[in-house]
PDB file of N, CA and C in Angstrom:
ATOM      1  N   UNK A   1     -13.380   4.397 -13.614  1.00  0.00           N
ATOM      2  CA  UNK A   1     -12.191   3.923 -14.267  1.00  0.00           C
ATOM      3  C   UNK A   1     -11.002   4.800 -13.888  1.00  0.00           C
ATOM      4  N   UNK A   2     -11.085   6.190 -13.632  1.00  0.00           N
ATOM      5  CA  UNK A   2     -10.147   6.974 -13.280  1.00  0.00           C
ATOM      6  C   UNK A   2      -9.690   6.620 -11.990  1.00  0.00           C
ATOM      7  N   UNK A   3     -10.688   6.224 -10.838  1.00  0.00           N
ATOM      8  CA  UNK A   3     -10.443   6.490  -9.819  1.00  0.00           C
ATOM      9  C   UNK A   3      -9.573   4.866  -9.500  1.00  0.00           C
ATOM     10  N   UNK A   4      -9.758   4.025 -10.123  1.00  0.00           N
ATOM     11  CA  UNK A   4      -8.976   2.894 -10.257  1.00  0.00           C
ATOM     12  C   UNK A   4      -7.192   3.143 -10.817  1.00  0.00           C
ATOM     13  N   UNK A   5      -7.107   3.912 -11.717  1.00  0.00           N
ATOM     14  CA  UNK A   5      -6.268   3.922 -12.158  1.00  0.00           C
ATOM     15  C   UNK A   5      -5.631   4.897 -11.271  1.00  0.00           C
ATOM     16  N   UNK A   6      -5.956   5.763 -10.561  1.00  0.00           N
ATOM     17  CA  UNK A   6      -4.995   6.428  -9.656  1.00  0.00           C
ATOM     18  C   UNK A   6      -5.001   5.657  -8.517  1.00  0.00           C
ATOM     19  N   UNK A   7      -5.777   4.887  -7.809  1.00  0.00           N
ATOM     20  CA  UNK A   7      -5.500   3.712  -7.232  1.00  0.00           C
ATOM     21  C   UNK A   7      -4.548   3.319  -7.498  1.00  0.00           C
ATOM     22  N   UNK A   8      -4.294   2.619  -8.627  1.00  0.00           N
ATOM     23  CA  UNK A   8      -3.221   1.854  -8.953  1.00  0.00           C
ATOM     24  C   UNK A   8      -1.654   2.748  -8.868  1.00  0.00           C
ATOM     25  N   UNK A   9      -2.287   3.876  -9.349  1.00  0.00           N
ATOM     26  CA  UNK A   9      -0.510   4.621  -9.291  1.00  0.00           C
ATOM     27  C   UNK A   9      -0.495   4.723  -8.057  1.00  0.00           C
ATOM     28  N   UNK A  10      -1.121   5.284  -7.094  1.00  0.00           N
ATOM     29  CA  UNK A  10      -0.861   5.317  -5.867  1.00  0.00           C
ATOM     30  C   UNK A  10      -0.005   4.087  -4.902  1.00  0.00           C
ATOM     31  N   UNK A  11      -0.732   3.104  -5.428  1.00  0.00           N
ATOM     32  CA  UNK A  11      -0.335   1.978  -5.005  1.00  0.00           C
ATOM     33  C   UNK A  11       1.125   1.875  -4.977  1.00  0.00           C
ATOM     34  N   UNK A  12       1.601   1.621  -6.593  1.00  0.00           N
ATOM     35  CA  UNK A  12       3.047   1.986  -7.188  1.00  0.00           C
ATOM     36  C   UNK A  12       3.495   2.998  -6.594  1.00  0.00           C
ATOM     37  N   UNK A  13       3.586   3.879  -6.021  1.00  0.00           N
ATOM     38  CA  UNK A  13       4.126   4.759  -5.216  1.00  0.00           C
ATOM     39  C   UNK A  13       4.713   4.687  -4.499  1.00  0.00           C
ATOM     40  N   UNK A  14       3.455   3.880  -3.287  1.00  0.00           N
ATOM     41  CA  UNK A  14       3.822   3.311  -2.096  1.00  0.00           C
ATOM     42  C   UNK A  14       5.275   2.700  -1.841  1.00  0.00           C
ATOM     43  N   UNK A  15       4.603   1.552  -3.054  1.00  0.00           N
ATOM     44  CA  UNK A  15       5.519   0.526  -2.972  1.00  0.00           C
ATOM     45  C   UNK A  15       7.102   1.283  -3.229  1.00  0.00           C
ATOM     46  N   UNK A  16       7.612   1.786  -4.334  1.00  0.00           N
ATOM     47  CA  UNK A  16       8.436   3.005  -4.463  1.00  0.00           C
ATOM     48  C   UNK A  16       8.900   3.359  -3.502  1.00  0.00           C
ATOM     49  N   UNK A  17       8.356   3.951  -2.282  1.00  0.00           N
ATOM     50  CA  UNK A  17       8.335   4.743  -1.347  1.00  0.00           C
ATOM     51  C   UNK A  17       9.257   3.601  -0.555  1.00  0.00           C
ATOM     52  N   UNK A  18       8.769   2.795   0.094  1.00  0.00           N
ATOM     53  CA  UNK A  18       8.690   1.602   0.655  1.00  0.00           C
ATOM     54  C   UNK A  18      10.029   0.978   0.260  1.00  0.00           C
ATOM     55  N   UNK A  19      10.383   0.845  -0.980  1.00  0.00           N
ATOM     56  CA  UNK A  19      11.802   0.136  -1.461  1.00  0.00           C
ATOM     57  C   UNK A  19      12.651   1.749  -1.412  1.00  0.00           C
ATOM     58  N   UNK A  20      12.707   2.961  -1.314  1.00  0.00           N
ATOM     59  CA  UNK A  20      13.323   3.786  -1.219  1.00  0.00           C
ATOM     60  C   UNK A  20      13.570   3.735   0.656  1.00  0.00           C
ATOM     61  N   UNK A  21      12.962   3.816   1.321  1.00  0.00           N
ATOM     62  CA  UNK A  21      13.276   3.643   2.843  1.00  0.00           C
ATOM     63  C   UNK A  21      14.180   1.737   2.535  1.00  0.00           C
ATOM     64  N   UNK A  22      13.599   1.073   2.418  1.00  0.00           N
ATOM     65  CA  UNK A  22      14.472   0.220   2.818  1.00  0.00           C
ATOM     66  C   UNK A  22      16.421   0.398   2.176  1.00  0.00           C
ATOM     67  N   UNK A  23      16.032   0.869   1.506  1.00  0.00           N
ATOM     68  CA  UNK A  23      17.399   1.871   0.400  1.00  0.00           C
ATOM     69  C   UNK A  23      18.151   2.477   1.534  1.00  0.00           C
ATOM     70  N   UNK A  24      17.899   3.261   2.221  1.00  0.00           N
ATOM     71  CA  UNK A  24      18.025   4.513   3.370  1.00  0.00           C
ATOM     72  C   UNK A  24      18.429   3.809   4.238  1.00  0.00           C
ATOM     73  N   UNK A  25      17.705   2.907   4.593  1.00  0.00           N
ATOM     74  CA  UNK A  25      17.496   2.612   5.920  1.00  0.00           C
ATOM     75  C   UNK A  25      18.122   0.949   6.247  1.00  0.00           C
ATOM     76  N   UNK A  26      18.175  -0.085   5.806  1.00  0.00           N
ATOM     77  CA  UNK A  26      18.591  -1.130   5.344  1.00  0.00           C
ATOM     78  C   UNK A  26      17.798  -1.950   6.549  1.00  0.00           C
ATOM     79  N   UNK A  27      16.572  -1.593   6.434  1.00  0.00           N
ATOM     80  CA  UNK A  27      15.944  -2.376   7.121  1.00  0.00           C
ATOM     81  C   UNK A  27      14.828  -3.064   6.624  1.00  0.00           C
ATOM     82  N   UNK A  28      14.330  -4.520   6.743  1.00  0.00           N
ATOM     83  CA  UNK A  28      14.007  -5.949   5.705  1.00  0.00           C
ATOM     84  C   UNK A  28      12.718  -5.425   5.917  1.00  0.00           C
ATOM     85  N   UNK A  29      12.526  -5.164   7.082  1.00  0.00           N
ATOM     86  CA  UNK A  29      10.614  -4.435   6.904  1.00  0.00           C
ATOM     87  C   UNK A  29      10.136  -4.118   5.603  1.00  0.00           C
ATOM     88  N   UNK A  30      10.586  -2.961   5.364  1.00  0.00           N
ATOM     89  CA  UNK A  30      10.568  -2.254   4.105  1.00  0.00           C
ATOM     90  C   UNK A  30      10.151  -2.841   2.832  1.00  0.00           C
ATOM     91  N   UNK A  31      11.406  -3.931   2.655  1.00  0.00           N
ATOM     92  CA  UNK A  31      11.401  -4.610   1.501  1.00  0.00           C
ATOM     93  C   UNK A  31      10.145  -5.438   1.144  1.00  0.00           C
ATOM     94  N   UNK A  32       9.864  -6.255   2.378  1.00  0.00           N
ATOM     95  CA  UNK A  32       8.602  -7.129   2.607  1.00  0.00           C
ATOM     96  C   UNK A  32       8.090  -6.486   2.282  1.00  0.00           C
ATOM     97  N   UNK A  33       6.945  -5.143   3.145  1.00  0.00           N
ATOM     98  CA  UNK A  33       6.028  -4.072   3.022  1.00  0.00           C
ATOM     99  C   UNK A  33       5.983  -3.869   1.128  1.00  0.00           C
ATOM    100  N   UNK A  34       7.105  -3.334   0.696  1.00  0.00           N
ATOM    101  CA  UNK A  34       7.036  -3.010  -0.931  1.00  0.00           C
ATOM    102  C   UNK A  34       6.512  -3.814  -1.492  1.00  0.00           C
ATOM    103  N   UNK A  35       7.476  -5.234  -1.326  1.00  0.00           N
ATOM    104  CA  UNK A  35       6.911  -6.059  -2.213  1.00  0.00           C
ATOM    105  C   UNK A  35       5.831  -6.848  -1.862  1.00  0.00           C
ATOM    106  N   UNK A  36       5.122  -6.687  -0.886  1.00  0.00           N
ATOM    107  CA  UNK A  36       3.927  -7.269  -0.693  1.00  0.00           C
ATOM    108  C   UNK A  36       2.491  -5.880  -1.373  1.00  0.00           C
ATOM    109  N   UNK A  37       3.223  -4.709  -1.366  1.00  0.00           N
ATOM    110  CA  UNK A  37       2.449  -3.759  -2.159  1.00  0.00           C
ATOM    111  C   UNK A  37       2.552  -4.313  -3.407  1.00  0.00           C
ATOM    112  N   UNK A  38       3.985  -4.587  -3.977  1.00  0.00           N
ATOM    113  CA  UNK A  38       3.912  -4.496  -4.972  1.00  0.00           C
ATOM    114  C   UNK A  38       3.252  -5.676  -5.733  1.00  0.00           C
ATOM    115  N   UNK A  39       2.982  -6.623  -5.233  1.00  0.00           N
ATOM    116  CA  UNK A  39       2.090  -7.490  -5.590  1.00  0.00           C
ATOM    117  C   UNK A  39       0.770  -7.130  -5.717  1.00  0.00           C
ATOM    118  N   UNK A  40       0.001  -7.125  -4.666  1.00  0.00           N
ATOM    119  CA  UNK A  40      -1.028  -6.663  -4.486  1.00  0.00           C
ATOM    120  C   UNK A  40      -1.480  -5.692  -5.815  1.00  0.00           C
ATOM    121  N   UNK A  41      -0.882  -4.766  -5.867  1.00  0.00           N
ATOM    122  CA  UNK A  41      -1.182  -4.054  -6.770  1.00  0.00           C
ATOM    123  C   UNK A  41      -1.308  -4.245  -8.527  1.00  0.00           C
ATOM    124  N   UNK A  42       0.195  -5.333  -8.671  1.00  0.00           N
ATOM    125  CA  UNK A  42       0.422  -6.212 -10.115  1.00  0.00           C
ATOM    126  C   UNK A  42      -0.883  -7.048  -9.835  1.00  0.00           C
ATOM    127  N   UNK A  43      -1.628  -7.665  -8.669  1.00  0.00           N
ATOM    128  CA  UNK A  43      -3.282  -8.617  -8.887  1.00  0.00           C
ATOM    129  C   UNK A  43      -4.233  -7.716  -9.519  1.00  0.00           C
ATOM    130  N   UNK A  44      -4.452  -6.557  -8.771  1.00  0.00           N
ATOM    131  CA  UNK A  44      -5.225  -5.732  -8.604  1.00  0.00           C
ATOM    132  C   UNK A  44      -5.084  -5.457 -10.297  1.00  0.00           C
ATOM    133  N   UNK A  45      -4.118  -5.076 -10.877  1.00  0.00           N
ATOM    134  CA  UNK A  45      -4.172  -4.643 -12.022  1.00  0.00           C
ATOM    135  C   UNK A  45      -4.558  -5.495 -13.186  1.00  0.00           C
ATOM    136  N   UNK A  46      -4.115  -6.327 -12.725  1.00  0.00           N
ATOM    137  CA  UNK A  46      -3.899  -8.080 -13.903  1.00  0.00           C
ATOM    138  C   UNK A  46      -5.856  -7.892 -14.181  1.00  0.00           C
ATOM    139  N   UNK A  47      -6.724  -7.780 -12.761  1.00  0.00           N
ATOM    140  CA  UNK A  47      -8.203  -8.166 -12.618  1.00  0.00           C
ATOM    141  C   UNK A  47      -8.440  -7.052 -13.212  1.00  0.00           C
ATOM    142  N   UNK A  48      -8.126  -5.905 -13.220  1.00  0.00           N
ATOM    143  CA  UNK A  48      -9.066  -4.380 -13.769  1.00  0.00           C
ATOM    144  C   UNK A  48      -8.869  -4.500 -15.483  1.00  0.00           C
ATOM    145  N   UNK A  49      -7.676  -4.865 -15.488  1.00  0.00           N
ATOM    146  CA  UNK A  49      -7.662  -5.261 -17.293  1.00  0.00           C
ATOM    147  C   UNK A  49      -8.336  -6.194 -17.782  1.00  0.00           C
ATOM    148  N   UNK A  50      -8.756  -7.270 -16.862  1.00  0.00           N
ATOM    149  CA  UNK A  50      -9.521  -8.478 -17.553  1.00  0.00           C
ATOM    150  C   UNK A  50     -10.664  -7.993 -17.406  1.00  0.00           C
ATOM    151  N   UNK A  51     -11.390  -6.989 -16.540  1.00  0.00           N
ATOM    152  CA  UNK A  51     -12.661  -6.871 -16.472  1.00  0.00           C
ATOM    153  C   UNK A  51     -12.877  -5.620 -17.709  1.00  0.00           C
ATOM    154  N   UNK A  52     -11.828  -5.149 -18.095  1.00  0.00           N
ATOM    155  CA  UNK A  52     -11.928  -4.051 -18.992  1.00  0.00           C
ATOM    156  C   UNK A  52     -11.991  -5.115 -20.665  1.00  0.00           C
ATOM    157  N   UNK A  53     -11.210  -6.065 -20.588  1.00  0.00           N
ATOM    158  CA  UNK A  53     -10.981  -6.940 -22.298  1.00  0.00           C
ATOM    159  C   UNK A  53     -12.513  -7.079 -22.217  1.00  0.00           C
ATOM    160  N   UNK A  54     -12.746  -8.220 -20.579  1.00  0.00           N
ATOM    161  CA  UNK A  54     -14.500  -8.713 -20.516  1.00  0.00           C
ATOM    162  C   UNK A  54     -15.493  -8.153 -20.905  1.00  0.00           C
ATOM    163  N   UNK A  55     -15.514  -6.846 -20.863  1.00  0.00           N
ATOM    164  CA  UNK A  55     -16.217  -5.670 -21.283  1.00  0.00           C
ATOM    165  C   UNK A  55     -16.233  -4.918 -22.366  1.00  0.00           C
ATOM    166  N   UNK A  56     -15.178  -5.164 -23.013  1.00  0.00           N
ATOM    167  CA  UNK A  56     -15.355  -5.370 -24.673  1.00  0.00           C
ATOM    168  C   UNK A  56     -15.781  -5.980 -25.423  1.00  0.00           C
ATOM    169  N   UNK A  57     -15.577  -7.227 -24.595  1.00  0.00           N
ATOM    170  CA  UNK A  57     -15.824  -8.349 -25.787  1.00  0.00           C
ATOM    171  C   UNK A  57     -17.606  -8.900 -25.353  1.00  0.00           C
ATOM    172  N   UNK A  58     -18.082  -8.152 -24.577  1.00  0.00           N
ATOM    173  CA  UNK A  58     -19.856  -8.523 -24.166  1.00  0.00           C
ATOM    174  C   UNK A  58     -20.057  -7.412 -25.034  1.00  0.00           C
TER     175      UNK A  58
END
């Protein structure tokens, strides 16, 4: 469970990272790259919470 959840911040980071260069740099790469992290990561999270409710409620 830990190692998920720093997963996840990591992730958020990235993405962070990623919209800070396109900031800098004003180049559309960037933006894509972030927000395709940043998705990824809002799925990723949406599923670790449902498997965590799922697992309460068994």
């Amino acid at each position: 469970m830990v190692v998920a959840r720093v997963l996840i911040l990591l992730l958020l980071l990235s993405a962070a990272l990623s919209f800070v260069l396109y900031a800098v740099t004003g180049q559309a790469r960037f933006k894509r790259v972030g927000l395709n992290i940043l998705r990824g990561t809002m799925v990723a999270g949406f599923v670790f919470f449902a498997v965590l409710i799922a697992q309460h409620l068994a």
